[in-house]
N, C-alpha and C. Protein backbone atom coordinates (compact mmCIF):
# COMPACT_ATOMS: atom_id res chain seq x y z
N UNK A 1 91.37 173.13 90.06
CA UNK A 1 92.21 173.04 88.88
C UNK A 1 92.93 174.36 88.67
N UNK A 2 94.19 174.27 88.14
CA UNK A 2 94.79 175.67 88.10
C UNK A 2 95.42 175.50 86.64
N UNK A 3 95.42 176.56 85.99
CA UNK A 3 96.13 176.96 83.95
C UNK A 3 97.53 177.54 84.80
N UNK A 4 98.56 177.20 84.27
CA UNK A 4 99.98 178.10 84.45
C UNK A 4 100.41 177.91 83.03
N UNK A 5 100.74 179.17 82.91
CA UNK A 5 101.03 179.96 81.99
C UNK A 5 102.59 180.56 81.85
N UNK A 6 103.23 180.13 81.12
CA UNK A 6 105.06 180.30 81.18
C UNK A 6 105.34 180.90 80.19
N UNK A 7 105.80 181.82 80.21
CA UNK A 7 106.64 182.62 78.99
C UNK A 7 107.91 182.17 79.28
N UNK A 8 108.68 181.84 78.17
CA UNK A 8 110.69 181.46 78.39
C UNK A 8 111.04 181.60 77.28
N UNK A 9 112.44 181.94 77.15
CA UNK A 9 113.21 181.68 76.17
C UNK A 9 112.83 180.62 75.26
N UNK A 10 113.12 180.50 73.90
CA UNK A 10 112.85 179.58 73.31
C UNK A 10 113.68 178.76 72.91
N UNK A 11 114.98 178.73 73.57
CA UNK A 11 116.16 177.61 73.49
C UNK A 11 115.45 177.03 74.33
N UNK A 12 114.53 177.06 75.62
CA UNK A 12 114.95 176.65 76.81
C UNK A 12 113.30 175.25 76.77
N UNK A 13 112.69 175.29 75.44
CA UNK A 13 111.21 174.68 75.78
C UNK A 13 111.34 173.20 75.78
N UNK A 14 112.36 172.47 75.06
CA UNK A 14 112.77 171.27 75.18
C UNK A 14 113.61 170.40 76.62
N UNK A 15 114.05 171.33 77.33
CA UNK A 15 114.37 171.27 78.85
C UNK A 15 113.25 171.39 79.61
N UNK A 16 112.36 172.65 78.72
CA UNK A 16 111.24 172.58 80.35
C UNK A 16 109.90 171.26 79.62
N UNK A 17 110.51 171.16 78.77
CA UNK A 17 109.18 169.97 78.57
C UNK A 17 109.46 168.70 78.89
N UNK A 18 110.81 168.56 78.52
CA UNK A 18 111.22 166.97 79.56
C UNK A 18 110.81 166.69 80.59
N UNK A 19 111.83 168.01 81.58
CA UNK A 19 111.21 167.67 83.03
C UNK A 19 110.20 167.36 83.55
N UNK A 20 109.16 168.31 82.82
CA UNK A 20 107.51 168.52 83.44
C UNK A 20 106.89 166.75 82.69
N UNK A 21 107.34 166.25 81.77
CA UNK A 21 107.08 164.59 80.89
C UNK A 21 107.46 164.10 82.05
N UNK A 22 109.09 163.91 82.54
CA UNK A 22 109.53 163.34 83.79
C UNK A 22 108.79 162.89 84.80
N UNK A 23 108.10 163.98 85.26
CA UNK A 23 107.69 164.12 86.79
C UNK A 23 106.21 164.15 86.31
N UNK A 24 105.77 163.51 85.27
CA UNK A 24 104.37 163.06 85.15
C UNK A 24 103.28 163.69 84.66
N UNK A 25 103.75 165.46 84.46
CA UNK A 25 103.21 166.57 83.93
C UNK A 25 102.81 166.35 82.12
N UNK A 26 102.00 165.63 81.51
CA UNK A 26 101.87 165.59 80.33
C UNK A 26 100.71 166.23 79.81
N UNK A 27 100.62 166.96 78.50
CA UNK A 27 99.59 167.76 78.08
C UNK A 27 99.79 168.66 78.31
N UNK A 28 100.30 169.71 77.04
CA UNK A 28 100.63 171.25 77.13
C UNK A 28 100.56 171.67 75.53
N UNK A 29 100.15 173.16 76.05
CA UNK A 29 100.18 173.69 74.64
C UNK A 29 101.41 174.80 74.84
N UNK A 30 101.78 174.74 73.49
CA UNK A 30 103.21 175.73 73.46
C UNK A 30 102.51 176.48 71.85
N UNK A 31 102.50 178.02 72.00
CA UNK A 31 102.82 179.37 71.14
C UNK A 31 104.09 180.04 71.00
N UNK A 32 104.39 180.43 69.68
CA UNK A 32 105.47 180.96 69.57
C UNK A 32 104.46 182.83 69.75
N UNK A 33 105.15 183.21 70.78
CA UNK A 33 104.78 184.72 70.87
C UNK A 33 105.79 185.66 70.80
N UNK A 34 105.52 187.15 70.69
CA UNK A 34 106.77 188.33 71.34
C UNK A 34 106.08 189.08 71.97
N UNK A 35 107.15 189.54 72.66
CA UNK A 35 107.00 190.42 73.12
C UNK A 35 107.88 191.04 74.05
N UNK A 36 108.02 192.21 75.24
CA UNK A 36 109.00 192.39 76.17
C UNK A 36 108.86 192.70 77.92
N UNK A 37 109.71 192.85 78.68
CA UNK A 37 109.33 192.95 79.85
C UNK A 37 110.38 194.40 80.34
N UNK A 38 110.99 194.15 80.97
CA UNK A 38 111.96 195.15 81.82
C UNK A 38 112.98 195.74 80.98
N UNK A 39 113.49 194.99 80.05
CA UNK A 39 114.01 194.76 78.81
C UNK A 39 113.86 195.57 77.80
N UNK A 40 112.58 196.24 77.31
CA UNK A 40 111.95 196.80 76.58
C UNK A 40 112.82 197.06 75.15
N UNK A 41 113.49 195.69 74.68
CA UNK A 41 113.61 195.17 73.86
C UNK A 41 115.18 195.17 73.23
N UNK A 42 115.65 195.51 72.41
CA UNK A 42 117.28 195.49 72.53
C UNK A 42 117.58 196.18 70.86
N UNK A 43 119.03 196.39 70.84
CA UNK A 43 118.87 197.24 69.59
C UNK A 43 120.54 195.76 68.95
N UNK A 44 120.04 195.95 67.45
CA UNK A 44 120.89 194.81 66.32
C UNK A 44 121.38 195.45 65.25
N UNK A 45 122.65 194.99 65.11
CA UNK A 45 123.12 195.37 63.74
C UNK A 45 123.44 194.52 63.12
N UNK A 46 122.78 194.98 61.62
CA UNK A 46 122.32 194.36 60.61
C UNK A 46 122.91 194.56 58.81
N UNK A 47 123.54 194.06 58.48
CA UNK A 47 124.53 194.77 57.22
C UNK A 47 125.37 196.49 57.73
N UNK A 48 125.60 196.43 58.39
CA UNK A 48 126.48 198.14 58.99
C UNK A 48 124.99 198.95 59.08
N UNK A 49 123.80 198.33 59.66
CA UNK A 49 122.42 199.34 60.11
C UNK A 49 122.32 198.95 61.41
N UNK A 50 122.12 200.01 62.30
CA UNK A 50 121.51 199.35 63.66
C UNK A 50 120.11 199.59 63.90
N UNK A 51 119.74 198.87 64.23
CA UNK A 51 118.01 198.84 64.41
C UNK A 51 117.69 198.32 65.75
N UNK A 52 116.24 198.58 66.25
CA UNK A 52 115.90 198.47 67.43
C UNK A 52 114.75 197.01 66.95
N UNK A 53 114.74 196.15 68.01
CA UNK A 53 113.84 194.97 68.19
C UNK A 53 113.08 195.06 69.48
N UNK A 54 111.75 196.11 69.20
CA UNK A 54 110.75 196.19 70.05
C UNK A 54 110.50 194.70 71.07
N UNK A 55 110.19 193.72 70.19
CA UNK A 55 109.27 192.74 70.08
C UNK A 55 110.35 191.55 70.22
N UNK A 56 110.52 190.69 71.37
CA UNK A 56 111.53 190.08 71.18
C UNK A 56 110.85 188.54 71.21
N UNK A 57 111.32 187.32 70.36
CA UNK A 57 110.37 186.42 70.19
C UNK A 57 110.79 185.23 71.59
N UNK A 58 109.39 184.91 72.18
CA UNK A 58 109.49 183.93 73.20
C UNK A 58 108.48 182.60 73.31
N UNK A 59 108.33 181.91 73.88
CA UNK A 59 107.69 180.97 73.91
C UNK A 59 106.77 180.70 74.97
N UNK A 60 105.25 180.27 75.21
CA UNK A 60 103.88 180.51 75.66
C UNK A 60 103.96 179.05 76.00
N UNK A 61 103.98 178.45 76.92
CA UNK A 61 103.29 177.44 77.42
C UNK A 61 101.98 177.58 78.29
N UNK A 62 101.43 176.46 78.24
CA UNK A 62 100.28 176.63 78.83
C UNK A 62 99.52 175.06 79.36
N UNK A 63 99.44 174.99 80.53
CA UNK A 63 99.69 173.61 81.06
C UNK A 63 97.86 173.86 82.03
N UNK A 64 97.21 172.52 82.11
CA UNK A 64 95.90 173.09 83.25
C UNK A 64 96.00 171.30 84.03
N UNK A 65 96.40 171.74 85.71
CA UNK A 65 96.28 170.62 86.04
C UNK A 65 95.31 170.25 87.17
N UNK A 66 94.77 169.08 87.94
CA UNK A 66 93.89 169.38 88.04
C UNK A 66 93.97 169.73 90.04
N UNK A 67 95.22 169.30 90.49
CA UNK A 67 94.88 169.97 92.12
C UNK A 67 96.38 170.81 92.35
N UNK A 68 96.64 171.75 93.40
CA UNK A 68 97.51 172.71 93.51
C UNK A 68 98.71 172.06 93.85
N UNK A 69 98.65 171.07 94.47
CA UNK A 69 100.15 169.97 94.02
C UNK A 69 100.85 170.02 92.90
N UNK A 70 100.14 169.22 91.83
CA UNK A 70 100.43 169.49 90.63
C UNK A 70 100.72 170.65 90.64
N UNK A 71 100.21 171.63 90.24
CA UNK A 71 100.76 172.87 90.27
C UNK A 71 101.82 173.11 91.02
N UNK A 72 101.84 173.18 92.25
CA UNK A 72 103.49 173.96 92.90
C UNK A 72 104.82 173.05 91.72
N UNK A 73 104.17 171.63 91.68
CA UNK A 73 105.66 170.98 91.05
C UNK A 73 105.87 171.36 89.69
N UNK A 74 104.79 171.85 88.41
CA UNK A 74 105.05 172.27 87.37
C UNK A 74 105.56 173.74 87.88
N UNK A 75 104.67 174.16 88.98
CA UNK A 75 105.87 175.80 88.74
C UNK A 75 107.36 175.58 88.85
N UNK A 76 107.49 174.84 90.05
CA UNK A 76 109.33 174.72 90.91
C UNK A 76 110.00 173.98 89.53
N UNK A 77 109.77 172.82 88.34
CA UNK A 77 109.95 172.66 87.07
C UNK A 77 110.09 173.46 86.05
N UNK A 78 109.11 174.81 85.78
CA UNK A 78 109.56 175.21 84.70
C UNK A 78 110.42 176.12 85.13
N UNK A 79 110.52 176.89 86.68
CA UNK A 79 111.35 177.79 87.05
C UNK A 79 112.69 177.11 86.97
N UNK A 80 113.11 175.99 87.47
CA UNK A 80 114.46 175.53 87.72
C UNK A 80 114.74 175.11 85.99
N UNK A 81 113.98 174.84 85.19
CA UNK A 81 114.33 174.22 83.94
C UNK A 81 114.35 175.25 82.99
N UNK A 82 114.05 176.71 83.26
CA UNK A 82 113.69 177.78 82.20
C UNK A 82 114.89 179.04 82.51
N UNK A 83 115.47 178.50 83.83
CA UNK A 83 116.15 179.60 84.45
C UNK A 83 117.83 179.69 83.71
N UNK A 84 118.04 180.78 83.18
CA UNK A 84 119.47 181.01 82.92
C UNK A 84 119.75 182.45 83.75
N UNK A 85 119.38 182.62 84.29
CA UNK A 85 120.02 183.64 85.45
C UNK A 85 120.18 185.11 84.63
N UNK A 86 119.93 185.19 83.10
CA UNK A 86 120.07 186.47 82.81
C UNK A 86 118.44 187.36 82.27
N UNK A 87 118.89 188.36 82.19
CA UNK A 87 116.95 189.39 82.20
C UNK A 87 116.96 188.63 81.02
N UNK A 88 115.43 188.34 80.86
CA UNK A 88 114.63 188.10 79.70
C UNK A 88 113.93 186.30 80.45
N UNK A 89 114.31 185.91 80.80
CA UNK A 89 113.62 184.19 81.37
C UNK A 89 112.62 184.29 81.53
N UNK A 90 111.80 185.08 81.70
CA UNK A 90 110.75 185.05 81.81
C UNK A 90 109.65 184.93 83.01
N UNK A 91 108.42 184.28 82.72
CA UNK A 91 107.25 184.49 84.32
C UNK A 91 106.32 183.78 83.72
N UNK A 92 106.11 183.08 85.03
CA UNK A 92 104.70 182.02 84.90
C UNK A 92 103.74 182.87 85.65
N UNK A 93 102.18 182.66 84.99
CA UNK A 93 101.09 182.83 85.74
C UNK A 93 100.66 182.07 86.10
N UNK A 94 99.60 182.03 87.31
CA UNK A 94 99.03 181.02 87.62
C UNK A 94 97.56 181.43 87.83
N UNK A 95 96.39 181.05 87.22
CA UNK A 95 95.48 180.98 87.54
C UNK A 95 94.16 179.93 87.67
N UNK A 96 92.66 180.12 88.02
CA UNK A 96 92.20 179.27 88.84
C UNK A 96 91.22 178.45 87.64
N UNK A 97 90.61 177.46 87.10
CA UNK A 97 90.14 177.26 86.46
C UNK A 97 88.63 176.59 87.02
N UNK A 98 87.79 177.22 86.86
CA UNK A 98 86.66 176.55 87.17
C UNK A 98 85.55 175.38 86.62
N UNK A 99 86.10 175.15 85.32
CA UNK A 99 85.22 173.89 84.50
C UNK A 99 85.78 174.15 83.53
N UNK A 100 86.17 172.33 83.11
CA UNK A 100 86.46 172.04 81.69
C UNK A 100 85.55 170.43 81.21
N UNK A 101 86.07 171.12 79.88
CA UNK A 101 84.78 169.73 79.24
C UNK A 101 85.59 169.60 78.01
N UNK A 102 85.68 167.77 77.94
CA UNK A 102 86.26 167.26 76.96
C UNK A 102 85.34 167.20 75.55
N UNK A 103 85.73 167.80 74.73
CA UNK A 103 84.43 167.45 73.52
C UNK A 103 84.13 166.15 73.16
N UNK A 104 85.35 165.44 73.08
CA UNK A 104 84.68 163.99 72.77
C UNK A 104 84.06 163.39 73.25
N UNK A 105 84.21 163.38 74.47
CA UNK A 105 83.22 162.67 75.47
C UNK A 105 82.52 162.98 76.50
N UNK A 106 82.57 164.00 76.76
CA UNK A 106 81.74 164.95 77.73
C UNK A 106 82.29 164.94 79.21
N UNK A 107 83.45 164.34 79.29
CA UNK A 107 83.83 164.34 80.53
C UNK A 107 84.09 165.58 81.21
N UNK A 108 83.91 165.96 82.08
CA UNK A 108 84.03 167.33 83.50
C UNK A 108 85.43 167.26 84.06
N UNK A 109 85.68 168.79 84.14
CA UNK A 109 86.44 168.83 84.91
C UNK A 109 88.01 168.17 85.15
N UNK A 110 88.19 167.33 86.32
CA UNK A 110 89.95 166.73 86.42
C UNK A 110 89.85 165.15 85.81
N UNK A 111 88.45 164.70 85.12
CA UNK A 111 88.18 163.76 84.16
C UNK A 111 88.59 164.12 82.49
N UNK A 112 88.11 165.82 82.69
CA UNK A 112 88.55 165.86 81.15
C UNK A 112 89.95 166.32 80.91
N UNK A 113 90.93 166.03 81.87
CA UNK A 113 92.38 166.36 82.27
C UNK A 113 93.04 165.34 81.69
C-alpha cells in the first residue's frame, strides 16, 4: 500500500479530483495548508503598503491506495491535472504504508481501502 501526498495550488483541487474520481481513484482527504518552496514567498500591495507573504496558502491531498499501480496512475493524474507550468505547483510524496484498520469493522489493510 502506498499514502501520496500532493501539495497544489488551490484553484487546481477540483481538476485533480475529477480525474483521480475518473480513473477510479476514490477516497481522499484534502487540508487547506501554507506554506513555501523555492519561492520563499512573494511580496503584495495592499491600500499603497507593500508587505511580504511568507506563507503562501495551498492545498494537502492525501490519497492511500492499496498496490503501486494505483499509485503510478494517481501520481501521472495529479501531476498532469495540477500542472500549470509556473513555480509554485507544487510536489507529491510518496510513501510506504504498512497496516491499516477500518474502525468500523475491523477490516486490514487493502480491505480497509
Amino acid at each position: 500500500m502506498k499514502k501520496i501526498e500532493a501539495i497544489i495550488k488551490p484553484f487546481k483541487l477540483e481538476d485533480v479530483k475529477d480525474a483521480l474520481v475518473e480513473a477510479g481513484i476514490e477516497g481522499m482527504t484534502v487540508s487547506e495548508v501554507k506554506g513555501y518552496g523555492r519561492q520563499q514567498g512573494h511580496s503584495e500591495l495592499y491600500r499603497g503598503a507593500e508587505y511580504v507573504v511568507e506563507f503562501i496558502p495551498k492545498i494537502k491531498i492525501e490519497i492511500v491506495v492499496s498496490t503501486d499501480a494505483y499509485a503510478e496512475t494517481a501520481i501521472k493524474i495529479i501531476n498532469e491535472s495540477a500542472k500549470t507550468g509556473k513555480i509554485g505547483d507544487g510536489k507529491i510524496f510518496v510513501s510506504t504504508i504498512d497496516h491499516v484498520v477500518r474502525i468500523r469493522t475491523d477490516e486490514t489493510d487493502a480491505d480497509a481501502l
